[in-house]
C-alpha atoms as a PDB file:
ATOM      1  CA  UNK A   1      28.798 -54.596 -17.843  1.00  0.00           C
ATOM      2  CA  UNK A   2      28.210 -53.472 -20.794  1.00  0.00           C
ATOM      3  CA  UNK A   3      28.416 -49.339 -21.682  1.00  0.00           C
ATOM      4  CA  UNK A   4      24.834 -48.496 -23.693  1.00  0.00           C
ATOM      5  CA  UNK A   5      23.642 -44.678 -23.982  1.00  0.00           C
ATOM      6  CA  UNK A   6      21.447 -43.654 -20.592  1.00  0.00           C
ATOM      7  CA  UNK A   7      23.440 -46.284 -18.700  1.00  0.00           C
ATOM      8  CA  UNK A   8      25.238 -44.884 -15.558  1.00  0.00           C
ATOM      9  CA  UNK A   9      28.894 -44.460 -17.100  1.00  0.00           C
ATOM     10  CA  UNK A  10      27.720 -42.296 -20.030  1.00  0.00           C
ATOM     11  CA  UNK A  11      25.474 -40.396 -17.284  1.00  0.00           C
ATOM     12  CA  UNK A  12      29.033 -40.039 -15.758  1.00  0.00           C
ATOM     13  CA  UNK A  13      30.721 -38.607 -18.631  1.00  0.00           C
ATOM     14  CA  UNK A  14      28.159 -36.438 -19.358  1.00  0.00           C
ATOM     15  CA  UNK A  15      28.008 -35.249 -15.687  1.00  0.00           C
ATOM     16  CA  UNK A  16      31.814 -34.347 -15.537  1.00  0.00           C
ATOM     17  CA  UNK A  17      31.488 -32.535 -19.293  1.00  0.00           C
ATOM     18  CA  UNK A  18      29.616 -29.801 -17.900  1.00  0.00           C
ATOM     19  CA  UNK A  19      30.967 -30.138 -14.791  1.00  0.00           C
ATOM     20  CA  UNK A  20      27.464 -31.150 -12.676  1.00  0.00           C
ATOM     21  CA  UNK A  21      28.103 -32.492  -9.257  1.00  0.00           C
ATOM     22  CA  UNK A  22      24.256 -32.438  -9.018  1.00  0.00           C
ATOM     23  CA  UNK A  23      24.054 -34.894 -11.533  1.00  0.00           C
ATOM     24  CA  UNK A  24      27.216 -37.132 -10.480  1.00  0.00           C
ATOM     25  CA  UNK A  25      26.079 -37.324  -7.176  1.00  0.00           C
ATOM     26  CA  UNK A  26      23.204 -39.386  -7.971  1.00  0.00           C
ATOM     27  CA  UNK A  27      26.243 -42.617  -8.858  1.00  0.00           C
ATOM     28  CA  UNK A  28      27.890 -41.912  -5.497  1.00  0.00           C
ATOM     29  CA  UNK A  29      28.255 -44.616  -3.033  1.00  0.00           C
ATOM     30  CA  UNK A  30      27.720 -44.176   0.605  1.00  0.00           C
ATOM     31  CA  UNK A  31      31.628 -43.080   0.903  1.00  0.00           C
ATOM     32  CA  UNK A  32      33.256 -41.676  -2.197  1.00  0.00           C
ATOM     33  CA  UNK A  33      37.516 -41.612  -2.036  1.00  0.00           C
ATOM     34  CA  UNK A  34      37.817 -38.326  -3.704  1.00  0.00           C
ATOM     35  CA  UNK A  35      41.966 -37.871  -4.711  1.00  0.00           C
ATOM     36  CA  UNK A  36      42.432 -33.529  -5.832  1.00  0.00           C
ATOM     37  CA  UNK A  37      45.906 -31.976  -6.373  1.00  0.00           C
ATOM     38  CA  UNK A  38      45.763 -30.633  -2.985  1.00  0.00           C
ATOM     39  CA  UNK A  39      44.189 -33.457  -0.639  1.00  0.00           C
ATOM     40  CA  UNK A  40      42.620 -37.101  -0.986  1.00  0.00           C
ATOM     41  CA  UNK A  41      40.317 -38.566   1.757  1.00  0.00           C
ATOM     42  CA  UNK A  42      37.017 -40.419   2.018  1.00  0.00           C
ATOM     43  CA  UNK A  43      33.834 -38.304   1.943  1.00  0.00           C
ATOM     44  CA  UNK A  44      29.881 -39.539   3.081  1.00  0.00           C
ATOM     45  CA  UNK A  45      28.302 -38.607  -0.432  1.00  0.00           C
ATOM     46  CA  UNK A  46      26.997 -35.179   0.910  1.00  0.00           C
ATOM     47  CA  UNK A  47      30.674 -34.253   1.743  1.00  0.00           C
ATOM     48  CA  UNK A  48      31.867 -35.350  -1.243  1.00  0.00           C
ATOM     49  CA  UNK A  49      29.216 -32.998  -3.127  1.00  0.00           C
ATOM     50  CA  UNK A  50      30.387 -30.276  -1.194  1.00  0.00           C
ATOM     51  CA  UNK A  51      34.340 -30.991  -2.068  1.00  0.00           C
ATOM     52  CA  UNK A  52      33.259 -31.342  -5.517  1.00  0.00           C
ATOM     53  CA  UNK A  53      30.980 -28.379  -6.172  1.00  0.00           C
ATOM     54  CA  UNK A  54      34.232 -26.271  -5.036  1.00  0.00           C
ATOM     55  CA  UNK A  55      36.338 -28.436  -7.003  1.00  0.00           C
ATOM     56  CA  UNK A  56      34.411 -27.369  -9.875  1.00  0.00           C
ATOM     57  CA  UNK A  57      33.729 -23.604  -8.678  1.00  0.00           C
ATOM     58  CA  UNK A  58      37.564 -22.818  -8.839  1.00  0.00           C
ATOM     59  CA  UNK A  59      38.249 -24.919 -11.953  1.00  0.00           C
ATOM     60  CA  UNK A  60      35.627 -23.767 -14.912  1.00  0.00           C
ATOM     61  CA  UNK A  61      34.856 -27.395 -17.112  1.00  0.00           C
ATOM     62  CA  UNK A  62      35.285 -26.753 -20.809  1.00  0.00           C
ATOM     63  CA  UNK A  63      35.395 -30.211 -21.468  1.00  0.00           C
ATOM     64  CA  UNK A  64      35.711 -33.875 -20.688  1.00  0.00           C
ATOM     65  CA  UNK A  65      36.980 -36.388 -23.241  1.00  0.00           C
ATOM     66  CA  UNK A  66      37.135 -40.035 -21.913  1.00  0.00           C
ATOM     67  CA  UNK A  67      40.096 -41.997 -23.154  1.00  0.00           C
ATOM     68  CA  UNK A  68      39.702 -45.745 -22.069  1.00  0.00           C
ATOM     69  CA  UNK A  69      37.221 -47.532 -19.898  1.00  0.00           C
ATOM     70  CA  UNK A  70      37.303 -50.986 -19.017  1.00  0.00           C
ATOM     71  CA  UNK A  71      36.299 -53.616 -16.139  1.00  0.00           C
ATOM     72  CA  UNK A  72      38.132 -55.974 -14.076  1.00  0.00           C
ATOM     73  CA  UNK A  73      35.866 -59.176 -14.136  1.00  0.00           C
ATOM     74  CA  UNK A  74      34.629 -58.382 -10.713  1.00  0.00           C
ATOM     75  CA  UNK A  75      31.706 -56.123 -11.256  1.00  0.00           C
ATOM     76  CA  UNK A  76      33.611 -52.832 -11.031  1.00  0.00           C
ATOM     77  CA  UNK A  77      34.405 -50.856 -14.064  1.00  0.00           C
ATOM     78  CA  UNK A  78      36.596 -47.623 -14.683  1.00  0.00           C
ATOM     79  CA  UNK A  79      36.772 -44.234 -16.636  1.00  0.00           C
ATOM     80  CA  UNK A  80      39.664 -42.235 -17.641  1.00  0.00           C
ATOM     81  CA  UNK A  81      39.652 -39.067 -19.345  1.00  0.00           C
ATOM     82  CA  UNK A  82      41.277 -35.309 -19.573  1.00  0.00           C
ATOM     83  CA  UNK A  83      38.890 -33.406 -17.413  1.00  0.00           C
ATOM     84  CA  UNK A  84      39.763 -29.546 -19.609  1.00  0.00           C
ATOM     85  CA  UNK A  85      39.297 -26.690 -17.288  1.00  0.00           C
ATOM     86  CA  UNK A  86      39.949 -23.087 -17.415  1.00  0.00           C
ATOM     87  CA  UNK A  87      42.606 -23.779 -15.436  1.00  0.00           C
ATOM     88  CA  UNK A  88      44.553 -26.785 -17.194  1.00  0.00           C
ATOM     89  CA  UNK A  89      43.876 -30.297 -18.034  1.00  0.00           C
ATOM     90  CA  UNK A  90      43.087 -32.512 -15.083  1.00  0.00           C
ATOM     91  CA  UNK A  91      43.937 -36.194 -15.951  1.00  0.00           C
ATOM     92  CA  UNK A  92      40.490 -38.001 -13.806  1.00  0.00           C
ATOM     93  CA  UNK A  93      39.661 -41.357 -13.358  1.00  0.00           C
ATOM     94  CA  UNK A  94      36.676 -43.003 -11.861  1.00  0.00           C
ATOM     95  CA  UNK A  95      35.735 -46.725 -10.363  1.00  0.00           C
ATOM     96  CA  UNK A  96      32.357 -48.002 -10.726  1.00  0.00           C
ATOM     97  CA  UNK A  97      31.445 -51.114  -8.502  1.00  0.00           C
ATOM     98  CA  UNK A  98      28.239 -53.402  -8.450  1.00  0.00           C
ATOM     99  CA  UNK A  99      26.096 -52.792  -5.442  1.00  0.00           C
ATOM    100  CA  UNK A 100      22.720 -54.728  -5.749  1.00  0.00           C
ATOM    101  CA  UNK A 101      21.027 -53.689  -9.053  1.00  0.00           C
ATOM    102  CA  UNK A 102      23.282 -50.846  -9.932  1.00  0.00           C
ATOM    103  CA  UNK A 103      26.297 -49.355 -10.344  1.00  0.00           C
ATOM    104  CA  UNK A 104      28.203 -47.004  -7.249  1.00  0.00           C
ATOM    105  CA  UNK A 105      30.906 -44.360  -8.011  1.00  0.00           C
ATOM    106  CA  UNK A 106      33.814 -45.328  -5.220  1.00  0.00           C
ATOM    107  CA  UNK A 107      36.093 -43.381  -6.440  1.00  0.00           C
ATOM    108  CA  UNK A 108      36.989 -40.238  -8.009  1.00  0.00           C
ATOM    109  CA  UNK A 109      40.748 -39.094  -8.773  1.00  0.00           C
ATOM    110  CA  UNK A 110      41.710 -35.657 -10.469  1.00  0.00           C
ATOM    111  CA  UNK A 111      45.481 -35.368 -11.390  1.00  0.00           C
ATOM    112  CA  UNK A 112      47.022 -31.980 -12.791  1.00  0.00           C
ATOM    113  CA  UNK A 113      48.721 -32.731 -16.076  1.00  0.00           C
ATOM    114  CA  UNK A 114      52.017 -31.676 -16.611  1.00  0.00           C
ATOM    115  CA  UNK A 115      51.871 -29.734 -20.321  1.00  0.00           C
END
């Protein structure tokens, strides 16, 4: 895979800069495994919207700066960043997989830095 403006990762990083489930949504697979400081679980995509919109509610995005992406070979791909909120700094990593013609958010993971 490779990463080219308007493909679905940078629609992904653009989507968690201002903090727009709305727009992330539209990568989410069937079931998303969404890991938060205070739970982790599997969500249908309109749960995980919900769990995310709140996620978001209670921690304002400033900012999202992606520090490494990769692939492993097998059609899935990854993200991480520092996800800056009012809040703190939420260390969040993402895992694209190929599913027919595109590319499926499986899972989402937000981890509270330590500063």
């Amino acid at each position: 895979m490779s990463f080219t403006v308007g493909n679905p990762f940078n629609n992904v990083v653009s989507a968690l800069k201002k903090g727009n489930v709305d727009e992330l949504s539209h990568y989410f697979d069937s079931m998303v495994e969404i890991t938060l400081p205070s739970n982790a679980n599997s969500y249908s995509k309109s749960q995980a919207m919900v769990i995310l919109k709140e996620f978001f509610a209670n921690n304002t995005v400033k900012n999202f700066r992606l520090i490494h992406k990769g692939n492993s070979g097998e059609g899935s791909s990854f993200g991480i960043g520092n996800l800056e909120t009012e809040k703190g700094i939420y260390r969040t990593t993402f895992f694209f997989r190929e599913k027919g013609d595109s590319f499926v958010i499986q899972e989402l993971r937000f981890e509270r830095k330590r500063e």
